[in-house]
N, C-alpha and C. Protein backbone atom coordinates (compact mmCIF):
# COMPACT_ATOMS: atom_id res chain seq x y z
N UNK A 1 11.08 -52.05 -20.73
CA UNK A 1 9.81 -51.87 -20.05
C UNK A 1 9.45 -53.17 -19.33
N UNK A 2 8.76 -53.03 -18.35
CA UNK A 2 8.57 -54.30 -17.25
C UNK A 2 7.38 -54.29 -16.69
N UNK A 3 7.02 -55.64 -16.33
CA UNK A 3 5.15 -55.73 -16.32
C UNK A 3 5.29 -56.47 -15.06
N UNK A 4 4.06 -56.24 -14.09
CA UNK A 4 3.55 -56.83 -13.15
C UNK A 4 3.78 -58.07 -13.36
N UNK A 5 3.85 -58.88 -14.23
CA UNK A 5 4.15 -60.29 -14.84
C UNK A 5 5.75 -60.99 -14.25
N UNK A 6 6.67 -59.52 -14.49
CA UNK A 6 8.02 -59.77 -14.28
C UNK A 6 8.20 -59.75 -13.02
N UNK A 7 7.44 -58.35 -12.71
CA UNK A 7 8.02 -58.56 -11.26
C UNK A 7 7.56 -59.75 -10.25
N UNK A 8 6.35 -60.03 -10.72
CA UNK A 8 5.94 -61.40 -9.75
C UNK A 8 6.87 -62.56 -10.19
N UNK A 9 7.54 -62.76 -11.16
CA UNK A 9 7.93 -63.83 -11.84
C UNK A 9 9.52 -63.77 -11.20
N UNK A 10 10.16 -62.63 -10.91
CA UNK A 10 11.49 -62.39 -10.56
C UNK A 10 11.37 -62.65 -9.24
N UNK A 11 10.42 -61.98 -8.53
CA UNK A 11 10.19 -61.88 -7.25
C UNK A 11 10.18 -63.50 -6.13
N UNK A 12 9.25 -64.18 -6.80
CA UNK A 12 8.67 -65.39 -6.96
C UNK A 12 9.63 -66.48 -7.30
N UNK A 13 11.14 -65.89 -8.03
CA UNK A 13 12.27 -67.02 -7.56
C UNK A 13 13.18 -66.68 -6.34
N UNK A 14 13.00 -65.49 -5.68
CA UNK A 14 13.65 -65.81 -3.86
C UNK A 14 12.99 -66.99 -3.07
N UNK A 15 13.93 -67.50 -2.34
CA UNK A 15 13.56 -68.55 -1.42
C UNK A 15 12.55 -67.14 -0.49
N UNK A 16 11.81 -68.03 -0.05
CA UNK A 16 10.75 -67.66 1.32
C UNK A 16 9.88 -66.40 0.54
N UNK A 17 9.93 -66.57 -0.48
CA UNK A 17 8.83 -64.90 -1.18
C UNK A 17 7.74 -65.67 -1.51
N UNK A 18 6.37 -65.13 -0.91
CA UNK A 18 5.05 -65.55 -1.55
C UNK A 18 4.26 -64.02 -1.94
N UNK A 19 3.38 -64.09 -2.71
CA UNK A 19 2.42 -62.91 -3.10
C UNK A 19 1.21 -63.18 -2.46
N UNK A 20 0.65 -62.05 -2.08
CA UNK A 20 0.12 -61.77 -1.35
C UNK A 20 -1.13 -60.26 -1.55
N UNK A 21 -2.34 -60.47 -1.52
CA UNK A 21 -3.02 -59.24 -1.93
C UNK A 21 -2.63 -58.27 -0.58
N UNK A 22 -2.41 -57.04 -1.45
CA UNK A 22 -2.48 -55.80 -0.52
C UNK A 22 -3.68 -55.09 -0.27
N UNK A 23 -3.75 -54.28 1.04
CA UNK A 23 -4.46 -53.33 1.69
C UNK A 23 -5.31 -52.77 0.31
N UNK A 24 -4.54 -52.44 -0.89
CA UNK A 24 -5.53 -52.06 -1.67
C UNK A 24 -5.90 -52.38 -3.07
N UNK A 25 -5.72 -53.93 -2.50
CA UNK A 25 -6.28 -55.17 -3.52
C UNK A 25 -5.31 -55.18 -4.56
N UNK A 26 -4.55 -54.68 -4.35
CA UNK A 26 -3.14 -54.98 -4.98
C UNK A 26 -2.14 -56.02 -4.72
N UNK A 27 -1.62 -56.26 -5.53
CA UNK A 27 -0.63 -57.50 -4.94
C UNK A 27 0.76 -56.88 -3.99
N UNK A 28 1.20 -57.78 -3.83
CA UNK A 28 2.34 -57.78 -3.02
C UNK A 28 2.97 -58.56 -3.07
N UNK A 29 4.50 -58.51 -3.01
CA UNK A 29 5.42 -59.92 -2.75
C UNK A 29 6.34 -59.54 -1.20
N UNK A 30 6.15 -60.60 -0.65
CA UNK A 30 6.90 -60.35 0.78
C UNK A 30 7.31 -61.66 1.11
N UNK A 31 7.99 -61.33 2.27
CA UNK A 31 8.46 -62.82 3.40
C UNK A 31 7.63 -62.79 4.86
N UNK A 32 8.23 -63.37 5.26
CA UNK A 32 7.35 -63.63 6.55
C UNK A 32 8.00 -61.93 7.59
N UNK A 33 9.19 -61.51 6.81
CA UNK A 33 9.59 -60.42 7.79
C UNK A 33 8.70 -59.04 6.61
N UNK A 34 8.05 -59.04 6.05
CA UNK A 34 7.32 -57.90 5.43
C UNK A 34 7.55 -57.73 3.67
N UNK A 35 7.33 -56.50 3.31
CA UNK A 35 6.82 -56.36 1.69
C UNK A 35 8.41 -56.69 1.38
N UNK A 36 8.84 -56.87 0.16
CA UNK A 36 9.27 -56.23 -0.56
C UNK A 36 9.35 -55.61 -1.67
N UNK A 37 8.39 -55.80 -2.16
CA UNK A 37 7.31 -54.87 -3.35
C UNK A 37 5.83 -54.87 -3.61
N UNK A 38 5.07 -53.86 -4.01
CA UNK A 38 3.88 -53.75 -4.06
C UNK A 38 3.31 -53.18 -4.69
N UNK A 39 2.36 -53.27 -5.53
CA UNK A 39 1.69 -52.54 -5.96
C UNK A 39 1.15 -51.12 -5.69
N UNK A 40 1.37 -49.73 -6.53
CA UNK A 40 0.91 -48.93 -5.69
C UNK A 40 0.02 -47.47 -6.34
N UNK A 41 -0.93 -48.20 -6.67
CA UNK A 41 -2.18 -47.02 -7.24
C UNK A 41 -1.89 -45.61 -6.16
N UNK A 42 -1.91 -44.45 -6.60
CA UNK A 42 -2.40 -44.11 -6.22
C UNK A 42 -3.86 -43.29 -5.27
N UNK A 43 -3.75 -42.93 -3.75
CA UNK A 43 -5.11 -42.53 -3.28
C UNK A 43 -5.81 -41.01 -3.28
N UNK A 44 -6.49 -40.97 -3.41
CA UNK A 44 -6.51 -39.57 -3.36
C UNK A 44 -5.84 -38.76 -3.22
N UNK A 45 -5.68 -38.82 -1.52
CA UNK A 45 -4.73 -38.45 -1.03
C UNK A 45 -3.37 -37.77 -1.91
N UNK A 46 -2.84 -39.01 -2.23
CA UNK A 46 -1.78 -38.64 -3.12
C UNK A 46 -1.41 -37.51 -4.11
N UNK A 47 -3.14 -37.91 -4.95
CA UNK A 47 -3.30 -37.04 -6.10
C UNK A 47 -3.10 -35.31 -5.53
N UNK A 48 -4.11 -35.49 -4.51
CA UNK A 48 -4.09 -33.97 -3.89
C UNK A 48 -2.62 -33.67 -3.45
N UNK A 49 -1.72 -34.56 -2.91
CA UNK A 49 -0.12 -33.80 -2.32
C UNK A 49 0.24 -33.54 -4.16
N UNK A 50 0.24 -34.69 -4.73
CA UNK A 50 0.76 -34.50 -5.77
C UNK A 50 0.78 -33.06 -6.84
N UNK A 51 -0.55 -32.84 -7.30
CA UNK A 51 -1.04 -31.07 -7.77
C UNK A 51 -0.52 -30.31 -7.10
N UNK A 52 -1.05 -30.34 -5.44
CA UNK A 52 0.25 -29.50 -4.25
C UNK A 52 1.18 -28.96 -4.29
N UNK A 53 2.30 -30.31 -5.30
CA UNK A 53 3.58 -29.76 -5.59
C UNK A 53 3.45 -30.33 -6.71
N UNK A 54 2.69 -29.45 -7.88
CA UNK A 54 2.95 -29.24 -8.82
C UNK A 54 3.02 -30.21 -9.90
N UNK A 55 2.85 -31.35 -9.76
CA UNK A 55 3.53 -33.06 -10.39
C UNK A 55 2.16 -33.64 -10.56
N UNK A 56 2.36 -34.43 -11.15
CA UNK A 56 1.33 -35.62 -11.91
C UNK A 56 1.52 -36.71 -11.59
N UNK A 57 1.02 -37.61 -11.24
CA UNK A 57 1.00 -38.72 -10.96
C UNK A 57 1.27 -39.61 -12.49
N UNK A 58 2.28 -40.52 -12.08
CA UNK A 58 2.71 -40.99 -13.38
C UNK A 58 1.67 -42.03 -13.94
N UNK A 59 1.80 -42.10 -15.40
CA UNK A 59 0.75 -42.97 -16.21
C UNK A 59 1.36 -44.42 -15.76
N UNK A 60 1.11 -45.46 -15.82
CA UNK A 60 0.89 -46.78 -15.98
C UNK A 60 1.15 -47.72 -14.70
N UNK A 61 1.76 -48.39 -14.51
CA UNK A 61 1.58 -48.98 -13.45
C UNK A 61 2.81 -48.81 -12.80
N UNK A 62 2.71 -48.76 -11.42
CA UNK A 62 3.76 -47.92 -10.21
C UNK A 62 3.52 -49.10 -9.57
N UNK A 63 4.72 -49.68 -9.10
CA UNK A 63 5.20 -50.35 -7.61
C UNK A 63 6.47 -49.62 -6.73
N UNK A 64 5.85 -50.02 -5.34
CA UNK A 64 6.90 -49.40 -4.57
C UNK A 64 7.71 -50.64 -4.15
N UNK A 65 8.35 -50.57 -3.99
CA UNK A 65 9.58 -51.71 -3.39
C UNK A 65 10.88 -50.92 -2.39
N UNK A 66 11.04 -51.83 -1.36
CA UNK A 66 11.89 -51.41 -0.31
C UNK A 66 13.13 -51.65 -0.16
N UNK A 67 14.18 -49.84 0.03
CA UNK A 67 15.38 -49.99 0.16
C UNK A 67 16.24 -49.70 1.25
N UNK A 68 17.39 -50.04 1.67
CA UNK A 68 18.07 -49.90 2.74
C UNK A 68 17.66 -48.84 3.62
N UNK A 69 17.55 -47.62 3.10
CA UNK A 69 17.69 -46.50 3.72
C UNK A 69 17.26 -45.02 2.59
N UNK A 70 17.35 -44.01 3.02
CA UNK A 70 17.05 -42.85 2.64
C UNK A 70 18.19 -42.22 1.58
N UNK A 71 19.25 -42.99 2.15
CA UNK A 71 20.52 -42.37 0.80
C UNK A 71 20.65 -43.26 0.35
N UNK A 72 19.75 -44.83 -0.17
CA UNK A 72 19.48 -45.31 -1.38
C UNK A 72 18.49 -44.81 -1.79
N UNK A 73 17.32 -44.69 -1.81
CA UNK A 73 16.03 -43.88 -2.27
C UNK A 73 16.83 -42.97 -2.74
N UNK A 74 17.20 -42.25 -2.31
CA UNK A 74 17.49 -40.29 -2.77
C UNK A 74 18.65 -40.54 -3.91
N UNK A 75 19.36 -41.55 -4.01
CA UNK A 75 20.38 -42.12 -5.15
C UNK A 75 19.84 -42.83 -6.13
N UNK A 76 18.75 -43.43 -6.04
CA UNK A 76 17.95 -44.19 -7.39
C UNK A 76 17.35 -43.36 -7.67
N UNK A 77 16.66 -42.12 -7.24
CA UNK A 77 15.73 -41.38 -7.63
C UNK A 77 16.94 -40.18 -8.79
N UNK A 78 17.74 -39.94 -7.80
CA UNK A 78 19.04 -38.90 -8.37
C UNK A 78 19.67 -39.50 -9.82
N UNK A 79 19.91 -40.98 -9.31
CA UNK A 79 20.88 -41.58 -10.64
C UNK A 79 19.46 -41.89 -12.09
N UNK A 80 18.20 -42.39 -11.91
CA UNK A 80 16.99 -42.91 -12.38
C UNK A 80 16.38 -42.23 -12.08
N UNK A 81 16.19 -40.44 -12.92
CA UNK A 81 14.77 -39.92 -12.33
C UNK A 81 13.46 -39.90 -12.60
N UNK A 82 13.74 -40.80 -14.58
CA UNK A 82 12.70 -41.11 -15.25
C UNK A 82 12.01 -42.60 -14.57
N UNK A 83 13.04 -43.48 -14.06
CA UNK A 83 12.43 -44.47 -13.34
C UNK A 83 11.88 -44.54 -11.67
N UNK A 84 12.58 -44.34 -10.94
CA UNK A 84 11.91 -44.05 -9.49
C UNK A 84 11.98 -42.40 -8.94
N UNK A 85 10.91 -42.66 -7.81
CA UNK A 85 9.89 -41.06 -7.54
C UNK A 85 9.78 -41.76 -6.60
N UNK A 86 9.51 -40.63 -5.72
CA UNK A 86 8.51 -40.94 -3.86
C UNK A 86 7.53 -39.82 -4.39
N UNK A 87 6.82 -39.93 -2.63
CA UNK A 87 6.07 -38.99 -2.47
C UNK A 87 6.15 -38.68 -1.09
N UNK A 88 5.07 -37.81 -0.74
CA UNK A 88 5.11 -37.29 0.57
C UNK A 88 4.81 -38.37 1.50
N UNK A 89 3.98 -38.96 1.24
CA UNK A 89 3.18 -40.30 1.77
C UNK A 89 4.32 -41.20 2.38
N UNK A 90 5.70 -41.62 1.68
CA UNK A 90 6.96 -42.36 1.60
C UNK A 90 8.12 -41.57 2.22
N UNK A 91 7.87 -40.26 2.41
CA UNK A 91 8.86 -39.55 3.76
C UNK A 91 9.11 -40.07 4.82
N UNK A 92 10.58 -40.21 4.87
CA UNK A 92 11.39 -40.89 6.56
C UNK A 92 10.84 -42.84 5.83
N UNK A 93 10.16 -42.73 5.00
CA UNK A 93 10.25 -44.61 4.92
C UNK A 93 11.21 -44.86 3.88
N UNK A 94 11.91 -46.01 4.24
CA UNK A 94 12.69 -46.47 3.27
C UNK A 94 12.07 -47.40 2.26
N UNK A 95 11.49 -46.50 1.73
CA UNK A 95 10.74 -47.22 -0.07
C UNK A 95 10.60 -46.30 -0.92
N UNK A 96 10.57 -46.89 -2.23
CA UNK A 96 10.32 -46.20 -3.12
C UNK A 96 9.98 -46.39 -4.24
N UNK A 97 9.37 -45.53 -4.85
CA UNK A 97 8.22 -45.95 -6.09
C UNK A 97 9.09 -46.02 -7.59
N UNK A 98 8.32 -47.12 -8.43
CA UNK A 98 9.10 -47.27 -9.65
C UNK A 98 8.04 -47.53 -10.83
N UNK A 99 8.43 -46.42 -11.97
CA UNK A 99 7.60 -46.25 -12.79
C UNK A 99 7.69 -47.98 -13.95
N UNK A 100 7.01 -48.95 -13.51
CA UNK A 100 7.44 -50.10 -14.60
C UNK A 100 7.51 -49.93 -16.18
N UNK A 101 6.76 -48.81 -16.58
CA UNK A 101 6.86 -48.98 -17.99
C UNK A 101 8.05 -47.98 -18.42
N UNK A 102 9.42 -47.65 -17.41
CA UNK A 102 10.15 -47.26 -17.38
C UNK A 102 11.38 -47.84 -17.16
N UNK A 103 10.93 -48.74 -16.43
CA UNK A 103 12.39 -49.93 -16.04
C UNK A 103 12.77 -50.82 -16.62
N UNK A 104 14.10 -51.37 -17.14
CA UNK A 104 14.10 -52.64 -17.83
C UNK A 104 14.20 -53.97 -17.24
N UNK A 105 14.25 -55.22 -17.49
CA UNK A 105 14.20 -56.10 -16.75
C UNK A 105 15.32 -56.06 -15.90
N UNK A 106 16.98 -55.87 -15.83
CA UNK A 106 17.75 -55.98 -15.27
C UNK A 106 17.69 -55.08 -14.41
N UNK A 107 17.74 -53.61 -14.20
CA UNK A 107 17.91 -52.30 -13.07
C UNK A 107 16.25 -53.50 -11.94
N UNK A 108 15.22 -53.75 -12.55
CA UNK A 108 13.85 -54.29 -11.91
C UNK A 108 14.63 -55.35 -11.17
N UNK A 109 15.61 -56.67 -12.06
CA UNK A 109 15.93 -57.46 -11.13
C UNK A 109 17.24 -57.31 -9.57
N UNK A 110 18.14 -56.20 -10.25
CA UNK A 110 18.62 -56.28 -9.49
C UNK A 110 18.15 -55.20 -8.32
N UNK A 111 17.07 -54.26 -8.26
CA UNK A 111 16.69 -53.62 -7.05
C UNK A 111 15.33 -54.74 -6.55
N UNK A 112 14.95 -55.25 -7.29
CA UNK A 112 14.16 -56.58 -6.23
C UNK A 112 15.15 -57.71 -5.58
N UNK A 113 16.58 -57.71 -5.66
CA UNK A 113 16.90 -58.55 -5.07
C UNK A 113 17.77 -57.79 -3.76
N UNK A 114 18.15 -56.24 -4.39
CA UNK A 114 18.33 -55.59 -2.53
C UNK A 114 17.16 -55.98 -2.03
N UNK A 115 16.21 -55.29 -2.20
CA UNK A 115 14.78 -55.40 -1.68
C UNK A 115 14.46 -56.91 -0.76
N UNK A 116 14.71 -57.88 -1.75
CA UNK A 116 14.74 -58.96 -0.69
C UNK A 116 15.97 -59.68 0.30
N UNK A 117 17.01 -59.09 -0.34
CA UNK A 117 18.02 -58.89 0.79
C UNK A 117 18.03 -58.29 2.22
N UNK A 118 17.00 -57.21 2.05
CA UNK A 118 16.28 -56.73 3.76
C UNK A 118 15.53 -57.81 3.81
N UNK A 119 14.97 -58.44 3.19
CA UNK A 119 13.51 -58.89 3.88
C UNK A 119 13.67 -60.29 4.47
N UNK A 120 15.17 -60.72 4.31
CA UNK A 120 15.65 -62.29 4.43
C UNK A 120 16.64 -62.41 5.61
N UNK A 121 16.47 -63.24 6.39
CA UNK A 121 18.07 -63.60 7.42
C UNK A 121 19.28 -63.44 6.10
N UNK A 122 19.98 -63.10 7.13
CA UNK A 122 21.79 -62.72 6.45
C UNK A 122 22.02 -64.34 5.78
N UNK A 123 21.81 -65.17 6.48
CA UNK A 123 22.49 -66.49 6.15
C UNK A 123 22.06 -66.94 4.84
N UNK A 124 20.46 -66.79 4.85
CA UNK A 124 19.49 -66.92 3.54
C UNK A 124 20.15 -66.42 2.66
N UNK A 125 20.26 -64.69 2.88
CA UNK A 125 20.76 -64.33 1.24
C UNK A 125 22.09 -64.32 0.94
N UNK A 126 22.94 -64.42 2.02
CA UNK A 126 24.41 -64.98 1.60
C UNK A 126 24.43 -66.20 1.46
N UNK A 127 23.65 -67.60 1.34
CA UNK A 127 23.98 -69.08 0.13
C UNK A 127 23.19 -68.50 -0.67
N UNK A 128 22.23 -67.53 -1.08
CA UNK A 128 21.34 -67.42 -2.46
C UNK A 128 22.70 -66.69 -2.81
N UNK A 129 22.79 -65.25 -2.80
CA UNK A 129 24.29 -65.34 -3.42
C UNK A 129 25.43 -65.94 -4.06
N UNK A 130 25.73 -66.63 -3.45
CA UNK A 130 26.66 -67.48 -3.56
C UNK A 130 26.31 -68.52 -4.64
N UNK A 131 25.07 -69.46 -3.99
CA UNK A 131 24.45 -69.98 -5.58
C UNK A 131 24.73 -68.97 -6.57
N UNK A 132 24.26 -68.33 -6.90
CA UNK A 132 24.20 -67.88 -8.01
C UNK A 132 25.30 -66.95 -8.33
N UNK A 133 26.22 -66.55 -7.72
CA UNK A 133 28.08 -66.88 -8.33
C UNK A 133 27.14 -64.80 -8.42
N UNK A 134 26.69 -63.94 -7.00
CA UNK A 134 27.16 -63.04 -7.28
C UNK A 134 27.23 -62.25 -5.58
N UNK A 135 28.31 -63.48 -5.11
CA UNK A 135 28.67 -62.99 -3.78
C UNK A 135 30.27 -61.89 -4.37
């Protein structure tokens, strides 16, 4: 299980990542090129698609964090269905939501470091790589 604590704390050792409050006073961790994870209450909105189709909005705390593309989403959700979910709201975007009191620290660290692998020049995250002996 994994806490807002971790993820700022994991997040928070990429070069160029600062936190940052979100749109809905939620935090955020990003670079200067955008998120790569965030906090993500649901809005109304949500709740209503959610009943819509049938589903509940999960208990405890949800961040979304950003992946390559649509056939990573649809593969973490497929391989992890107790840990990541979208919604309608996250259609055609490449992100996706992750139940924290579902994830363990490792699956959390290593999809926050794709995550900031988009969010970094190539050069950046190939010497962070490399430091850390997992080029």
């Amino acid at each position: 299980m994994a806490t807002l604590d971790d993820v700022r704390r994991i997040s928070l050792e990429f070069p160029r990542v600062f936190e940052k409050r979100a749109w809905h006073d939620g935090m955020s961790w990003r670079t200067n090129a955008g998120m790569l994870a965030w906090e993500r209450p649901p809005s109304r909105h949500d709740l209503e698609q959610q009943d819509a189709l049938g589903r509940d909005w999960p208990d405890g705390v949800i961040i979304g964090i950003r992946v390559e593309g649509e056939q990573t989403k649809a593969a973490l959700i497929e391989t992890y269905p107790d840990v990541f979910f979208t919604i309608p709201h996250l259609d055609g975007y490449p992100a996706v939501l992750i139940r924290l009191d579902e994830i363990d620290e490792q699956l959390l660290r290593e999809t926050l470091t794709d995550a900031w692998l988009l969010r970094v020049p190539r050069t950046i995250g190939k010497a962070w790589l490399a430091e850390h002996g997992l080029e």
